[in-house]
Protein backbone atom coordinates (compact mmCIF):
# COMPACT_ATOMS: atom_id res chain seq x y z
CA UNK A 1 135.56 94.71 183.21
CA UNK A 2 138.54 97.05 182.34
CA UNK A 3 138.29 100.46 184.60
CA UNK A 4 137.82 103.31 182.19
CA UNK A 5 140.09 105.95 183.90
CA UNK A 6 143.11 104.53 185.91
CA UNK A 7 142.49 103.81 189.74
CA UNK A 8 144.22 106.56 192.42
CA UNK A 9 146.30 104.92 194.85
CA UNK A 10 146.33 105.65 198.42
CA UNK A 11 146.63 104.25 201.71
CA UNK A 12 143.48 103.65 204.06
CA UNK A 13 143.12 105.91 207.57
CA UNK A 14 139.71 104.53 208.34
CA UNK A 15 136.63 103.71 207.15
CA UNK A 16 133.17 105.01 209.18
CA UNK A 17 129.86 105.34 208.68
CA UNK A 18 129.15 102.70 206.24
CA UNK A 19 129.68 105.08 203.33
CA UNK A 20 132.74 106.85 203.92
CA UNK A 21 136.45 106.59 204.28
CA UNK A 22 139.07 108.62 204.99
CA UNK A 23 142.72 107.99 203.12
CA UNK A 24 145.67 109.40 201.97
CA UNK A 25 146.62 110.08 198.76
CA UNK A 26 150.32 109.11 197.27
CA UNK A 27 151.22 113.24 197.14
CA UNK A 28 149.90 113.24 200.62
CA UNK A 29 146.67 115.08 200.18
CA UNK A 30 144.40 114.14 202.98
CA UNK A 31 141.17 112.75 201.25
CA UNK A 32 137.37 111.83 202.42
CA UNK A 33 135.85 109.84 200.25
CA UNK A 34 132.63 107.40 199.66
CA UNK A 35 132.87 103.79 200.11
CA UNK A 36 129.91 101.85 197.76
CA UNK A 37 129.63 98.70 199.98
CA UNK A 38 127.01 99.19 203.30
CA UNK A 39 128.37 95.25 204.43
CA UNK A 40 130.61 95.54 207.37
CA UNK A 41 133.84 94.84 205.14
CA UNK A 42 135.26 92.67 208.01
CA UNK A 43 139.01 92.10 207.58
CA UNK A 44 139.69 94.67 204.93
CA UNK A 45 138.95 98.21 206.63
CA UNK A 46 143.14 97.67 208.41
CA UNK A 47 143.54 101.22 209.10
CA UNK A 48 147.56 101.76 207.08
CA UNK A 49 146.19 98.97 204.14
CA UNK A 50 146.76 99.98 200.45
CA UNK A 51 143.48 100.89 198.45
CA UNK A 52 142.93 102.04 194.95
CA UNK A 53 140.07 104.68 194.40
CA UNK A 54 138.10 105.99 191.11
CA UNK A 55 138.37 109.54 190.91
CA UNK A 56 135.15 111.27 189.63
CA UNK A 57 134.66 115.23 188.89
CA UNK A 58 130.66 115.19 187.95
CA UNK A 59 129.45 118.60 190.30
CA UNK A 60 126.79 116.61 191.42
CA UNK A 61 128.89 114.52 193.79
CA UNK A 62 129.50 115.03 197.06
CA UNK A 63 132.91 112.81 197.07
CA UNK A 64 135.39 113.26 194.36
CA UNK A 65 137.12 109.37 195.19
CA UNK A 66 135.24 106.27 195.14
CA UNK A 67 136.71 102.90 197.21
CA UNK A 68 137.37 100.23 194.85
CA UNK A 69 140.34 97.45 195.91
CA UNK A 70 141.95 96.67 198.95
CA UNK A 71 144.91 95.16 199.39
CA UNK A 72 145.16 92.37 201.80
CA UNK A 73 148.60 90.86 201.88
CA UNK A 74 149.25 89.56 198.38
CA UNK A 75 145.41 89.85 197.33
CA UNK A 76 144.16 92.70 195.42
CA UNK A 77 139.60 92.57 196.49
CA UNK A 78 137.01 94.36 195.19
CA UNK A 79 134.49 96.03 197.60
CA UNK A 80 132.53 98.09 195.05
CA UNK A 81 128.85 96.20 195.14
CA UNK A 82 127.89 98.22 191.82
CA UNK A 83 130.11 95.98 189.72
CA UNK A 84 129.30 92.25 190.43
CA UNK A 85 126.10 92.05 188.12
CA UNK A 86 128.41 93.64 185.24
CA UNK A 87 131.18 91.29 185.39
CA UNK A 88 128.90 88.20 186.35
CA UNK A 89 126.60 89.46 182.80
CA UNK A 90 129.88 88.95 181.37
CA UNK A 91 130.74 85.54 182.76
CA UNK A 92 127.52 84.51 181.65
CA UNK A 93 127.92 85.18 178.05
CA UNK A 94 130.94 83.65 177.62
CA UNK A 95 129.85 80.21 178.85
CA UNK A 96 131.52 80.42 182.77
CA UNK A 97 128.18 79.91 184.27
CA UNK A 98 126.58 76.37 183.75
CA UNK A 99 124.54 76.90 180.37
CA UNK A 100 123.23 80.01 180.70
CA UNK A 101 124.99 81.58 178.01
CA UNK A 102 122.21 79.11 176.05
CA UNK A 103 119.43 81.30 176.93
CA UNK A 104 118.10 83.54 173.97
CA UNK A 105 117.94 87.20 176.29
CA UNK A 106 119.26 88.43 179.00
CA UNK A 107 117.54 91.26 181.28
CA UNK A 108 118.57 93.00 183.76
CA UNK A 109 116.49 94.87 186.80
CA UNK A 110 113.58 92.77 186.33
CA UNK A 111 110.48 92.84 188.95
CA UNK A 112 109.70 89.86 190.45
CA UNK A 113 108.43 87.90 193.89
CA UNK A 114 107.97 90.79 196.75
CA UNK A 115 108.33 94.08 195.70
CA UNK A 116 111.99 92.99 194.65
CA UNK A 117 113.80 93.15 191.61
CA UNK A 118 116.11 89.83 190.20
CA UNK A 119 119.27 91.29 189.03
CA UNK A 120 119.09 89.21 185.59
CA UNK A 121 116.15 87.09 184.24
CA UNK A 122 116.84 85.05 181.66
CA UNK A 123 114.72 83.94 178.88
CA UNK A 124 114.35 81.54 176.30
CA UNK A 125 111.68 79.80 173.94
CA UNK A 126 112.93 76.09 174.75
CA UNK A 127 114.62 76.63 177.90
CA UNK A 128 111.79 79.11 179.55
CA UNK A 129 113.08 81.66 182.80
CA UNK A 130 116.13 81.73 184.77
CA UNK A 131 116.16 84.03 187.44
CA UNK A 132 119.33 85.04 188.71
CA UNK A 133 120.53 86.17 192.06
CA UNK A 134 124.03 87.94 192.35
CA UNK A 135 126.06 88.33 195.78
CA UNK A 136 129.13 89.75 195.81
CA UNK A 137 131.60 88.42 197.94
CA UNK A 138 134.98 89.63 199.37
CA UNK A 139 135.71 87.97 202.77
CA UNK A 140 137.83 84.86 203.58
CA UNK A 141 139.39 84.08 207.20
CA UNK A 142 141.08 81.03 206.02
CA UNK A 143 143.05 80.23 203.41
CA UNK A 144 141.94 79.60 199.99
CA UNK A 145 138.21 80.08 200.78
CA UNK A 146 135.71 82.78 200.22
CA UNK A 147 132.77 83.08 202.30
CA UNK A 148 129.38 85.08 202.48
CA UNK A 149 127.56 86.74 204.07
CA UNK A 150 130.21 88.12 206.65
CA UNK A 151 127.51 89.86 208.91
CA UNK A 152 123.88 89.07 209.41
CA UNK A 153 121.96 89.94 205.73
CA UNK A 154 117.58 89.54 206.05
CA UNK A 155 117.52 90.76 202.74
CA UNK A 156 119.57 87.80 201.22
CA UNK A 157 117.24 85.43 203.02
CA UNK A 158 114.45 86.91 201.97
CA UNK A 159 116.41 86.58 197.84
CA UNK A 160 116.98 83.01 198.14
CA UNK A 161 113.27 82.38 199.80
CA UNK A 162 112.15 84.53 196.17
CA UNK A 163 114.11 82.48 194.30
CA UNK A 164 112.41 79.08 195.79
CA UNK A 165 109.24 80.19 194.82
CA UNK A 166 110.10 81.06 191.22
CA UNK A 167 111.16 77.59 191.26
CA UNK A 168 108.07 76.05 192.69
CA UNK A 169 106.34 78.53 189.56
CA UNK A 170 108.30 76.43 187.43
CA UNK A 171 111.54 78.57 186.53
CA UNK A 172 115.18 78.20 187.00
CA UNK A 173 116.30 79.96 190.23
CA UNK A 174 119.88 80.83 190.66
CA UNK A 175 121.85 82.09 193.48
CA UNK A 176 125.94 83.02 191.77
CA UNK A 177 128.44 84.33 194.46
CA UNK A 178 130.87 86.27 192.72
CA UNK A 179 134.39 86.21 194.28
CA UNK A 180 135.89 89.74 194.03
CA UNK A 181 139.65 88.07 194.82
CA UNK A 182 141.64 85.71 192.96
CA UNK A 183 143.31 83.79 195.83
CA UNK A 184 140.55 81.59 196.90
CA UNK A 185 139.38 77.98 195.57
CA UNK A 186 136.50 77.06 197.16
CA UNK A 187 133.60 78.56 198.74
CA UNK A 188 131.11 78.31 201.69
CA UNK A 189 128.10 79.67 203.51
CA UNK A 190 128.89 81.31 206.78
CA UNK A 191 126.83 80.22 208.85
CA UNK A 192 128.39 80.67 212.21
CA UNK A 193 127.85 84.72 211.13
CA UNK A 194 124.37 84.47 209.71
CA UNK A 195 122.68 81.44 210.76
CA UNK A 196 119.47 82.39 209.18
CA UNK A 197 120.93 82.75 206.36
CA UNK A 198 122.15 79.75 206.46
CA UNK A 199 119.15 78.24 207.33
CA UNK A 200 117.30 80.16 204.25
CA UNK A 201 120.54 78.68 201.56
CA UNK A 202 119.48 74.94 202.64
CA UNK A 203 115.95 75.68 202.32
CA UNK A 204 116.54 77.30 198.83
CA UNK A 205 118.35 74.22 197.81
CA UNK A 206 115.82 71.35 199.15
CA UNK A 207 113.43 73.66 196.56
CA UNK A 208 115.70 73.65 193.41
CA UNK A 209 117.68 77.01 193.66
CA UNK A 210 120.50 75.99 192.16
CA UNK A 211 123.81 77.73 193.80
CA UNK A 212 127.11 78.54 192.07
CA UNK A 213 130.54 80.39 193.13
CA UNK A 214 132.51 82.36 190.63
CA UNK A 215 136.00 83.84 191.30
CA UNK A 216 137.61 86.81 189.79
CA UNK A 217 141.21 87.86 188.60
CA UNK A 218 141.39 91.29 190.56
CA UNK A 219 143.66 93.89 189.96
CA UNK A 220 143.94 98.08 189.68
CA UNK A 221 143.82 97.56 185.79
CA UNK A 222 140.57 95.49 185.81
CA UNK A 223 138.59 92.79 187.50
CA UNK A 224 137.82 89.66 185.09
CA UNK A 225 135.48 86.52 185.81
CA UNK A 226 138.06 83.26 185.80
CA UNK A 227 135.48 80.78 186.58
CA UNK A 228 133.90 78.06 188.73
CA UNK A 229 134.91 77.39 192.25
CA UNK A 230 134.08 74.71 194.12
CA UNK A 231 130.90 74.89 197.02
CA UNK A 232 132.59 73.09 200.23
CA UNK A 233 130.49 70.80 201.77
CA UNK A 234 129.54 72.77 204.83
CA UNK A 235 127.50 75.08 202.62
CA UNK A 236 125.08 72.04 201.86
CA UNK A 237 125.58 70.40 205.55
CA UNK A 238 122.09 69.34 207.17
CA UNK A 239 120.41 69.22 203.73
């Protein structure tokens, strides 16, 4: 996904309320703008970090900059959670997800389970439904791995519990983590965070939800799906 308009630079002063953010931009214009992630961003809110924003002039917005990449030592990571299903769409159709890019049509928004919407269902005439869960994640504490969720998250439990029961209906569920940062390898559940979350990923596996991780080359030009990473073993533990 290349961005349309080039990203503003700036450098973070804080970030507050969930939505918003203060920064400053490179000419030194004092900005407050609107951060699309509600997650608690842990390790990349550094008040002095570098950011890049999207600069939008529709008169219907309250904020004319939108957050979009952090910098975090040598790591460029995407925060925006309006992007993952686009780029994971993407890394679907051309072949970096399993064999989904064999399904016939792909939908996206679809009602399903709870009064809940799957963020793509797949569809074929041999290969039936695949219903398809996308997280986006951008936090690692240690080196080389990614982890989700990094605060307590009912509403992914309550996804992957969904997604069990379109198995049990006979479909494909699938839970894909997409990496927004290029300098992790592997990837794991954090469950010392979120233990019920935890608790709901094993469930969702002992069912048939089938769970991938996909990383992502990051950077102020564009952010691009660069496949696979491995699931560490602590993500399965207990199983």
């Amino acid at each position: 996904m290349i961005f349309q308009t080039p990203l503003v630079p700036a450098t973070l002063v804080q970030r507050y309320k969930r939505f918003l953010f203060d920064a400053v931009l490179d000419d030194g214009s004092a900005i407050t703008g609107f951060c699309p992630n509600t997650g608690s961003l842990r390790g990349l809110t550094t008040p002095g970090s570098r950011i890049w924003l999207s600069e939008h002039d529709s008169p219907t917005r309250k904020h004319r900059y939108m957050l979009e990449l952090v910098s975090v030592g040598d790591t460029v990571v995407g925060i925006n959670t309006g992007l993952p299903n686009r780029i994971a769409e993407v890394a679907i159709r051309i072949g970096q997800v399993g064999n989904l890019a064999r399904y016939a049509t792909l939908h996206r928004e679809q009602k399903y389970g709870r009064n809940s919407r799957i963020d793509m269902l797949l569809s074929d005439q041999e290969m039936g439904l695949a219903y398809v869960e996308v997280k986006n994640v951008h936090f690692s504490r240690a080196r080389g791995l990614a982890e989700f969720p990094d605060s307590p998250t009912a509403r992914g439990a309550k996804h992957l519990e969904e997604l069990g029961d379109m198995v049990e209906a006979g479909h494909r569920g699938i839970m894909l983590y997409l990496i927004q940062r290029d300098d992790c390898d592997r990837f794991r559940i954090c469950g010392d965070l979120d233990p019920i979350y935890a608790k709901a990923f094993r469930r969702a596996v002992t069912r048939g939800v089938e769970a991938f991780a996909l990383k992502c080359r990051v950077s102020p030009q564009q952010i691009a799906p660069d496949g696979l990473i491995a699931m560490d073993e602590p993500a399965f533990a207990d199983l």
